[in-house]
C-alpha atoms as a PDB file:
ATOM      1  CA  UNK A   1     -34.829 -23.101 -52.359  1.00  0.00           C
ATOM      2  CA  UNK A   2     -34.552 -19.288 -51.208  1.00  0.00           C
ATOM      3  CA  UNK A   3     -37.301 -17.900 -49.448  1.00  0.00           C
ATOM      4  CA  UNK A   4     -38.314 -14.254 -48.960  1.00  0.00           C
ATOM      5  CA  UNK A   5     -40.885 -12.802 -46.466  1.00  0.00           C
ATOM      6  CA  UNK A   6     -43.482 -10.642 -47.965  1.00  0.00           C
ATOM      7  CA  UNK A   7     -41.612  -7.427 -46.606  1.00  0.00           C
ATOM      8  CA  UNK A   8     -38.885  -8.078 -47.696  1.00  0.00           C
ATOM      9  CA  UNK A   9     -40.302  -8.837 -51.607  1.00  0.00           C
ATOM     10  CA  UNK A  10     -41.878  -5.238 -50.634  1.00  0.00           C
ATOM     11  CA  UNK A  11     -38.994  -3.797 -50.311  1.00  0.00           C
ATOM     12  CA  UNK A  12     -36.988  -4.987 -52.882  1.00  0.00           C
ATOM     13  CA  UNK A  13     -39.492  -3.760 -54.903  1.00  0.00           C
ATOM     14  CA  UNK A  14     -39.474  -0.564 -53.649  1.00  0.00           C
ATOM     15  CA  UNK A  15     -36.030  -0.674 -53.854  1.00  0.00           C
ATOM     16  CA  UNK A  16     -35.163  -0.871 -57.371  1.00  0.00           C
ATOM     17  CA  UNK A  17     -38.317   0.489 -58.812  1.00  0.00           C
ATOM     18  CA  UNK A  18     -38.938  -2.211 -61.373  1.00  0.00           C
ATOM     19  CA  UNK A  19     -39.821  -5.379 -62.288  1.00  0.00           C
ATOM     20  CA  UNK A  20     -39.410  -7.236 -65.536  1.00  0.00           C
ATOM     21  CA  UNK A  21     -41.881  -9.371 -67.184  1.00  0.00           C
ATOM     22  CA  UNK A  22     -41.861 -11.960 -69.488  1.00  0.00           C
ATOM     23  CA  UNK A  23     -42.909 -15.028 -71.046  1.00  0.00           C
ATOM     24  CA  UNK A  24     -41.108 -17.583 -73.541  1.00  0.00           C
ATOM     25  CA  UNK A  25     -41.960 -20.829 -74.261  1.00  0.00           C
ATOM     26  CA  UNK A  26     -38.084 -21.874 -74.623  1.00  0.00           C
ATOM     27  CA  UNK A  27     -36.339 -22.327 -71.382  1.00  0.00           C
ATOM     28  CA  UNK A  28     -33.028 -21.320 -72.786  1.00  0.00           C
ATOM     29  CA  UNK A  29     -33.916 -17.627 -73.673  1.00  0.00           C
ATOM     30  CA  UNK A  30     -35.875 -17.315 -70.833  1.00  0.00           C
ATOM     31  CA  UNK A  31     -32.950 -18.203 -68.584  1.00  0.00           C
ATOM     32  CA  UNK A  32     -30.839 -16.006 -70.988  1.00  0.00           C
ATOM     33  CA  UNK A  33     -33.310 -13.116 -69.792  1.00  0.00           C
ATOM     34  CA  UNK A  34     -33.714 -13.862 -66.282  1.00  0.00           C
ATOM     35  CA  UNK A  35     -29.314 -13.784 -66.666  1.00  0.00           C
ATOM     36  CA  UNK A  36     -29.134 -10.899 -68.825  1.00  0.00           C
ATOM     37  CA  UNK A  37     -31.723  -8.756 -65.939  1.00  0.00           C
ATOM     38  CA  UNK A  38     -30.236 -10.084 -63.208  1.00  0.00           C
ATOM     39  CA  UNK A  39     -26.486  -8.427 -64.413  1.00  0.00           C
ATOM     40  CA  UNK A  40     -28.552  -5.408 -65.059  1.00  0.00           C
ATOM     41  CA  UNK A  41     -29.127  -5.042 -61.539  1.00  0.00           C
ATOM     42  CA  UNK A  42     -32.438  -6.364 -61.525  1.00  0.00           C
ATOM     43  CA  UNK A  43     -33.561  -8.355 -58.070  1.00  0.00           C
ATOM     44  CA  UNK A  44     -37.421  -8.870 -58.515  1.00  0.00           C
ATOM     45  CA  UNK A  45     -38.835 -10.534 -61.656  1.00  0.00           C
ATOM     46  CA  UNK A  46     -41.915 -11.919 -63.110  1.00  0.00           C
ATOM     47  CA  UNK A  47     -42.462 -14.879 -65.511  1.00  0.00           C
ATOM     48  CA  UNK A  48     -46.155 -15.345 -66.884  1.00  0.00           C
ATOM     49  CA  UNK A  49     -48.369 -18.080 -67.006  1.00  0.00           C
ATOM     50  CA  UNK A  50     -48.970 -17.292 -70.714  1.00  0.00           C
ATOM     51  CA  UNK A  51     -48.408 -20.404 -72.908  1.00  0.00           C
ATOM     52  CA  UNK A  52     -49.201 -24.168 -72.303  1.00  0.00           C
ATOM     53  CA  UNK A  53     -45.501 -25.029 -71.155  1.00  0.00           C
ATOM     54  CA  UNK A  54     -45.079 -21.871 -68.468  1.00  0.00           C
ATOM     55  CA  UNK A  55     -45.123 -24.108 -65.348  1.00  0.00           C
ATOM     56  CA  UNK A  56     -42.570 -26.282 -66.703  1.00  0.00           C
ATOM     57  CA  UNK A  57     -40.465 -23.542 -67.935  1.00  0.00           C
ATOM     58  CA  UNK A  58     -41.191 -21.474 -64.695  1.00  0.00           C
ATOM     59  CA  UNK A  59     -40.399 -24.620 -62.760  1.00  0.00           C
ATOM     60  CA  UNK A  60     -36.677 -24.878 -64.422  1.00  0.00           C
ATOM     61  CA  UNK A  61     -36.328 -21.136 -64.080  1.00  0.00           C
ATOM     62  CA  UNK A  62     -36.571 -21.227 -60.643  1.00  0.00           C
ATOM     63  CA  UNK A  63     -33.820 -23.572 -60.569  1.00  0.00           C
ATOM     64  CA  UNK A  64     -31.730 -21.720 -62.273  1.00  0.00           C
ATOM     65  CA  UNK A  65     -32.299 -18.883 -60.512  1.00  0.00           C
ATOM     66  CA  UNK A  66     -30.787 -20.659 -57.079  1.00  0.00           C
ATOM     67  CA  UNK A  67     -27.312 -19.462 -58.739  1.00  0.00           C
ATOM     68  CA  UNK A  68     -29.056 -16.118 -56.916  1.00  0.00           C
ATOM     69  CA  UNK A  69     -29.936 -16.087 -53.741  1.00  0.00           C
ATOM     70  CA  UNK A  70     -31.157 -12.875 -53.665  1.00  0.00           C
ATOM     71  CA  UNK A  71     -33.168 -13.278 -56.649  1.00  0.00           C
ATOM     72  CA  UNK A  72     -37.083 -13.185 -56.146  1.00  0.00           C
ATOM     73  CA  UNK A  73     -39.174 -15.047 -58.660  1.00  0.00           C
ATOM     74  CA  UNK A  74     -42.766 -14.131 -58.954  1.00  0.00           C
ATOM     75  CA  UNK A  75     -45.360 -15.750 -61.676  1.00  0.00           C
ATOM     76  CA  UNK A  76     -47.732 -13.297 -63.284  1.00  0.00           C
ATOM     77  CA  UNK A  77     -51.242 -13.511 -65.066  1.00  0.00           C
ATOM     78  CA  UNK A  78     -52.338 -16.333 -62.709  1.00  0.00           C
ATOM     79  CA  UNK A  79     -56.356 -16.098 -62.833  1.00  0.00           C
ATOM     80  CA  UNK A  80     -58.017 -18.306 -60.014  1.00  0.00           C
ATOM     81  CA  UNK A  81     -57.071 -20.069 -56.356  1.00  0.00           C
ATOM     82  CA  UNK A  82     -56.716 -23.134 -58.128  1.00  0.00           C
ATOM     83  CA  UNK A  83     -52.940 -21.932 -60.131  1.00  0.00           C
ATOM     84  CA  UNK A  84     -52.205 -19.869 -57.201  1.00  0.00           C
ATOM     85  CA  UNK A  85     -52.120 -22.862 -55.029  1.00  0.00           C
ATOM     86  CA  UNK A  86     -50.032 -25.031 -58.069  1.00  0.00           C
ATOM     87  CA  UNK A  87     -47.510 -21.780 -58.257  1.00  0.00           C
ATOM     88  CA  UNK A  88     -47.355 -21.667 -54.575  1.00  0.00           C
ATOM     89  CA  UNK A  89     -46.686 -25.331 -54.318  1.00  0.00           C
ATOM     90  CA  UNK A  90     -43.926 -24.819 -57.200  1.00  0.00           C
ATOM     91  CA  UNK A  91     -41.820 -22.013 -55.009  1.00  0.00           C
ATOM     92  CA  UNK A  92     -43.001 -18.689 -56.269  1.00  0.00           C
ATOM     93  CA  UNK A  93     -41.963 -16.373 -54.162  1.00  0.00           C
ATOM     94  CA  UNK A  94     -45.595 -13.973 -55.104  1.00  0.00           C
ATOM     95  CA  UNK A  95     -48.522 -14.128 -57.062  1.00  0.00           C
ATOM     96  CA  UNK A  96     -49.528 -11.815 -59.903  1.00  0.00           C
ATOM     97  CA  UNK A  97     -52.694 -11.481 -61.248  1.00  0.00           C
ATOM     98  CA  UNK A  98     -54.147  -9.145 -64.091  1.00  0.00           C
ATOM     99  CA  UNK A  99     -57.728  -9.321 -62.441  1.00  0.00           C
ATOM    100  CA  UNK A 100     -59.028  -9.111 -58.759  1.00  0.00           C
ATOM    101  CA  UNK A 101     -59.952 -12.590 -57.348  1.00  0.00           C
ATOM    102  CA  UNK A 102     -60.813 -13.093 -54.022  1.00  0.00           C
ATOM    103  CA  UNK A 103     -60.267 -16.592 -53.764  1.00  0.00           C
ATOM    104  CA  UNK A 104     -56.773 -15.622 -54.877  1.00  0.00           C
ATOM    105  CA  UNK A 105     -56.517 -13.644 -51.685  1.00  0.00           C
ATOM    106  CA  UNK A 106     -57.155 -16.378 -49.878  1.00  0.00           C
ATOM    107  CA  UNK A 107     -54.781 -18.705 -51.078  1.00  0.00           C
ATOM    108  CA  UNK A 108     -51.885 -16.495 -51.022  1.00  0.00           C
ATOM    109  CA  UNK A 109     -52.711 -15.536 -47.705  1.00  0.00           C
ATOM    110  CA  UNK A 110     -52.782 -19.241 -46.369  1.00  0.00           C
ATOM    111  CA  UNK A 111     -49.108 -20.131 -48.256  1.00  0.00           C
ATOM    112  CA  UNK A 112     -47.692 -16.520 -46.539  1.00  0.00           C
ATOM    113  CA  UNK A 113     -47.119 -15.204 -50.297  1.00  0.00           C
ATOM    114  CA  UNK A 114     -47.284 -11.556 -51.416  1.00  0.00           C
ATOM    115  CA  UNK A 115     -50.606 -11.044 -53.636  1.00  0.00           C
ATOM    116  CA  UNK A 116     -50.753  -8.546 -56.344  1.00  0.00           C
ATOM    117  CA  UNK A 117     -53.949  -8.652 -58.246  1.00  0.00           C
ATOM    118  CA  UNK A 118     -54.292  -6.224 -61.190  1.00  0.00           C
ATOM    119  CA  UNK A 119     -56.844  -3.151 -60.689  1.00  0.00           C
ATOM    120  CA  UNK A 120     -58.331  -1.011 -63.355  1.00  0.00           C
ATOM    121  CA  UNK A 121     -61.285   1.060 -60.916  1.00  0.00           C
ATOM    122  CA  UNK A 122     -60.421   2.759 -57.442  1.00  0.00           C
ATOM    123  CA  UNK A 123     -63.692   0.285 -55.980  1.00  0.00           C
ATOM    124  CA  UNK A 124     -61.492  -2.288 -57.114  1.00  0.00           C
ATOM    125  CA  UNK A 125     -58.268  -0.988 -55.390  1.00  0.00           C
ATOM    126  CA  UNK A 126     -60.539  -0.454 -52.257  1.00  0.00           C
ATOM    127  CA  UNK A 127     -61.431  -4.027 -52.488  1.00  0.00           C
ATOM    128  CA  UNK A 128     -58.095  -5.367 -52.936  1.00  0.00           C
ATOM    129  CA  UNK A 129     -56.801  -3.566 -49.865  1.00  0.00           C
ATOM    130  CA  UNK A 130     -59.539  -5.162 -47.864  1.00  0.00           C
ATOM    131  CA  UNK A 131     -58.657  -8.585 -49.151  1.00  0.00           C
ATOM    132  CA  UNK A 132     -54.848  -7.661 -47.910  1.00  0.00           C
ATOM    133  CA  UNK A 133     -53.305  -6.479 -51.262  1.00  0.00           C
ATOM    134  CA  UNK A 134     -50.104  -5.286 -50.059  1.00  0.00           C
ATOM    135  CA  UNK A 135     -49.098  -3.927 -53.272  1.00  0.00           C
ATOM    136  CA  UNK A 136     -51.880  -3.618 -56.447  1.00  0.00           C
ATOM    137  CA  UNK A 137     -51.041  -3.797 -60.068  1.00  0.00           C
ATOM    138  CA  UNK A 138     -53.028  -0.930 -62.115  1.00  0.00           C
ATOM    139  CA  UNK A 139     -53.373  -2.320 -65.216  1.00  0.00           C
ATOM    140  CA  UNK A 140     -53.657  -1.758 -67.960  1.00  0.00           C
ATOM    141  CA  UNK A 141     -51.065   0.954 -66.950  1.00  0.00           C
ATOM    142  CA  UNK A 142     -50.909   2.577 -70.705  1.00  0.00           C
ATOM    143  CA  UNK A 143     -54.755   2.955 -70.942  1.00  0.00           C
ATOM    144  CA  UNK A 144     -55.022   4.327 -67.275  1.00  0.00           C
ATOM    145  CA  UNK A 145     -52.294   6.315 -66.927  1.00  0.00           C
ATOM    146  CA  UNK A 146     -49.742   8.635 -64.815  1.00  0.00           C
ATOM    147  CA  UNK A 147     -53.375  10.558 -63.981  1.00  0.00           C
ATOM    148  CA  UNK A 148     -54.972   8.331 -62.617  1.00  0.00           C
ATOM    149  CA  UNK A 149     -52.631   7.567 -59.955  1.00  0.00           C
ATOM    150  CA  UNK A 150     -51.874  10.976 -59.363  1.00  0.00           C
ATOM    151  CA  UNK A 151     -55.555  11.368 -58.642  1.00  0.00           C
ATOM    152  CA  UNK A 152     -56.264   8.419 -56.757  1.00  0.00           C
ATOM    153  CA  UNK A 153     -53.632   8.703 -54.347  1.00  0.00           C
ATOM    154  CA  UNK A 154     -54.986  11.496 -52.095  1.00  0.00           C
ATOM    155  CA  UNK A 155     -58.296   9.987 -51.807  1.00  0.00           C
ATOM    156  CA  UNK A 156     -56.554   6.498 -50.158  1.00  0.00           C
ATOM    157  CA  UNK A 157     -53.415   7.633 -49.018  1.00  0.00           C
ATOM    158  CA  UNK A 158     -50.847   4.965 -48.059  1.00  0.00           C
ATOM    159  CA  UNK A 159     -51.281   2.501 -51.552  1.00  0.00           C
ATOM    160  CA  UNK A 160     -48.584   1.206 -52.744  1.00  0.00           C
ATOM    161  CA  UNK A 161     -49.298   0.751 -56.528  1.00  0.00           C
ATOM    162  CA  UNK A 162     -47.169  -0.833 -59.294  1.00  0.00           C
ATOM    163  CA  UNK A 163     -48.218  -0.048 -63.292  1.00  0.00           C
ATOM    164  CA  UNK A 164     -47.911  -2.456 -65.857  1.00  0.00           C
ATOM    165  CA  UNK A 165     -48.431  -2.834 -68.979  1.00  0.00           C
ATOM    166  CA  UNK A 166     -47.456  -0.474 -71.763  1.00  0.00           C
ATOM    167  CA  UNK A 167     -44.620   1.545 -69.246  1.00  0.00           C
ATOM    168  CA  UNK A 168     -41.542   2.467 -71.307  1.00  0.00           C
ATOM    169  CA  UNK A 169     -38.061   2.775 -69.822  1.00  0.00           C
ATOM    170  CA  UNK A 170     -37.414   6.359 -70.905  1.00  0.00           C
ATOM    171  CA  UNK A 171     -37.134   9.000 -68.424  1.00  0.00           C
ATOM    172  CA  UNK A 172     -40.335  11.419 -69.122  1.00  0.00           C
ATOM    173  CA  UNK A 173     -42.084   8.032 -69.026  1.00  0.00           C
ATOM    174  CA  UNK A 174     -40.858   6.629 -65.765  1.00  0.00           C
ATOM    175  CA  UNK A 175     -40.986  10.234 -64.571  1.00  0.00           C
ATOM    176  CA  UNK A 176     -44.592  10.613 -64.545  1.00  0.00           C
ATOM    177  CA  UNK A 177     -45.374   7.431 -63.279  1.00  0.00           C
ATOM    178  CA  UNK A 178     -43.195   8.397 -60.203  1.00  0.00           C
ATOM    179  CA  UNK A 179     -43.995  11.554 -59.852  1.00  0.00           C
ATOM    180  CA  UNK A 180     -47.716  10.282 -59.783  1.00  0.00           C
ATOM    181  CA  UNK A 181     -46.540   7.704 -56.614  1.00  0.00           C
ATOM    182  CA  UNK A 182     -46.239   4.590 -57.912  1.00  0.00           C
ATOM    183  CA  UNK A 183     -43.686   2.391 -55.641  1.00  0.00           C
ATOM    184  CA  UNK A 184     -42.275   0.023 -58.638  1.00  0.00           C
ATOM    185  CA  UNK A 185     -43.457  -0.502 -62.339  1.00  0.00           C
ATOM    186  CA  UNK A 186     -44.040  -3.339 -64.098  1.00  0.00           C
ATOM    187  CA  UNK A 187     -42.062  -3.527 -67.809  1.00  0.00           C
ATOM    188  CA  UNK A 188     -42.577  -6.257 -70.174  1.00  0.00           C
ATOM    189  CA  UNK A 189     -42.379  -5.960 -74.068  1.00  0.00           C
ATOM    190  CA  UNK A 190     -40.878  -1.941 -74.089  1.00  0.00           C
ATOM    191  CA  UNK A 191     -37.743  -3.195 -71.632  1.00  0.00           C
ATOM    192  CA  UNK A 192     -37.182  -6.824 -73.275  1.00  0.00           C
ATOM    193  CA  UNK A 193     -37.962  -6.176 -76.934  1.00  0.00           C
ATOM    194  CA  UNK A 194     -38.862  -8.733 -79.614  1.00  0.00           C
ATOM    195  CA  UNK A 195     -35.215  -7.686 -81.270  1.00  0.00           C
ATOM    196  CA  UNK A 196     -33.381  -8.672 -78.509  1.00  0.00           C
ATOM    197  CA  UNK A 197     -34.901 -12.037 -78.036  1.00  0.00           C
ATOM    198  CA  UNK A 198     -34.821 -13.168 -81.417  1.00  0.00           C
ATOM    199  CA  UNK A 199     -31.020 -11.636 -81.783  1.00  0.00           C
ATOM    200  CA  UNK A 200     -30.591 -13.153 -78.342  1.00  0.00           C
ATOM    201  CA  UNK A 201     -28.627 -10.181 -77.494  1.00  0.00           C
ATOM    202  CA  UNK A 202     -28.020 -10.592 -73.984  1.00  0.00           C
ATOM    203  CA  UNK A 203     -25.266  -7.599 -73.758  1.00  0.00           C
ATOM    204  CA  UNK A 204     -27.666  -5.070 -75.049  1.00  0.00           C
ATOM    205  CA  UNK A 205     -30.793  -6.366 -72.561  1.00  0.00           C
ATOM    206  CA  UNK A 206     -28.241  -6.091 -69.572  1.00  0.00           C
ATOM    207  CA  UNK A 207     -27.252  -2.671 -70.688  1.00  0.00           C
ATOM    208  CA  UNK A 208     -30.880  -1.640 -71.362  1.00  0.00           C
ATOM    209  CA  UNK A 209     -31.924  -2.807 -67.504  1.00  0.00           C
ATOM    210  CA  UNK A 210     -28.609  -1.045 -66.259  1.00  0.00           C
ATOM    211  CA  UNK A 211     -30.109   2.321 -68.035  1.00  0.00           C
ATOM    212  CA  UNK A 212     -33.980   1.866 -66.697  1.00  0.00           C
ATOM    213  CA  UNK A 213     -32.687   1.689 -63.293  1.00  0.00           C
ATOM    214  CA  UNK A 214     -30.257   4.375 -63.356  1.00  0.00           C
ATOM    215  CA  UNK A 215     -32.938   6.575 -64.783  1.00  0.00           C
ATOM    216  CA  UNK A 216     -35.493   5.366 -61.877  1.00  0.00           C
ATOM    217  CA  UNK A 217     -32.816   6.400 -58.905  1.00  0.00           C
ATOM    218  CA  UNK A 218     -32.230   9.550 -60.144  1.00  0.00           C
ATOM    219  CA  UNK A 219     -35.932  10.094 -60.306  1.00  0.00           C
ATOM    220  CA  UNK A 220     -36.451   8.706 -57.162  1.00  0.00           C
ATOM    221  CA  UNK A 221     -33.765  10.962 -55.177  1.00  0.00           C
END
């Protein structure tokens, strides 16, 4: 099983700009996703903990995903040390959280695995940094907002902050968020619609990821 440092999950991130994230309860579309992303260019994706069966479907995923070695495969909306630990055990390669947790901090920090806990207040951003929050989710990124970060930024210079939740792969969209400073955002339901799963229309995801990140390099240059 592939493993990545946490610099090097960092930069990947950095790299491409985005993330994917998703949840199904069937392994078979969820490995048509993870496929489908992947071909879009995609390097850096997120499953979530979301339904009874995600560890078991996560598990499998992972496997599948050794067809790409340079593939890293992170598990989002994990809530307490205890899951952490069980992801961490099951080869995530970082932990995503939707909340700030300290005992989360911990954990990742003893099984050398990038933490990203989810912020919503700069006290909370502050907090994560001193835990060791390399990079820190804002969430939820819709309700916040391009202005927050934009405002934020100056008063803790150096964050490296990643949006989720409600971010849509259009350019005036992924613009501001950019513009504002954010390293990498988080997409979910606006980049891997409920059409494309139930059509299973992998050609059309692939295509979609191939246009977010063109659009996110030629924001970035």
């Amino acid at each position: 099983m592939a493993t990545f440092s946490i610099d090097s999950i960092q930069q990947a991130m950095r790299s491409s700009g985005m993330i994917p994230v998703f949840y199904h309860a069937d392994v078979e579309t969820a490995k048509g996703v993870l496929d489908a992303c992947y071909k879009g260019g995609v390097r850096v994706f997120e499953f979530t903990n979301r339904g009874e069966n995600a560890f078991q479907v996560f598990t499998q995923l992972l496997k599948h995903a050794e067809q790409y070695p340079d593939l890293m495969m992170g598990i989002g909306t994990i809530m307490s040390g205890e899951v952490t630990q069980k992801f961490c055990d099951a080869g995530a390669h970082f932990i995503v959280s939707p909340i700030l947790k300290s005992e989360m901090a911990t954990v990742c920090a003893k099984n050398n695995k990038l933490w990203i806990p989810g912020c919503a207040t700069l006290t909370e951003i502050v907090t994560a940094k001193d835990l060791g929050a390399k990079v820190i989710k804002i969430f939820p990124g819709s309700v916040l907002g391009p202005g927050f970060v934009s405002s934020i930024m100056p008063v803790v210079p150096g964050l490296q902050l990643m949006p989720t939740g409600g971010v849509e792969p259009t350019e005036a969209n992924l613009s501001a968020w950019f513009k504002a400073g954010v390293i990498c955002v988080g997409m979910g339901s606006q980049l891997i619609s409920k059409d494309v799963i139930e059509t299973k229309n992998w050609t059309k995801l692939e295509q979609g990821v191939k246009d977010a990140l063109a659009i996110i390099k030629a924001i970035k240059k």
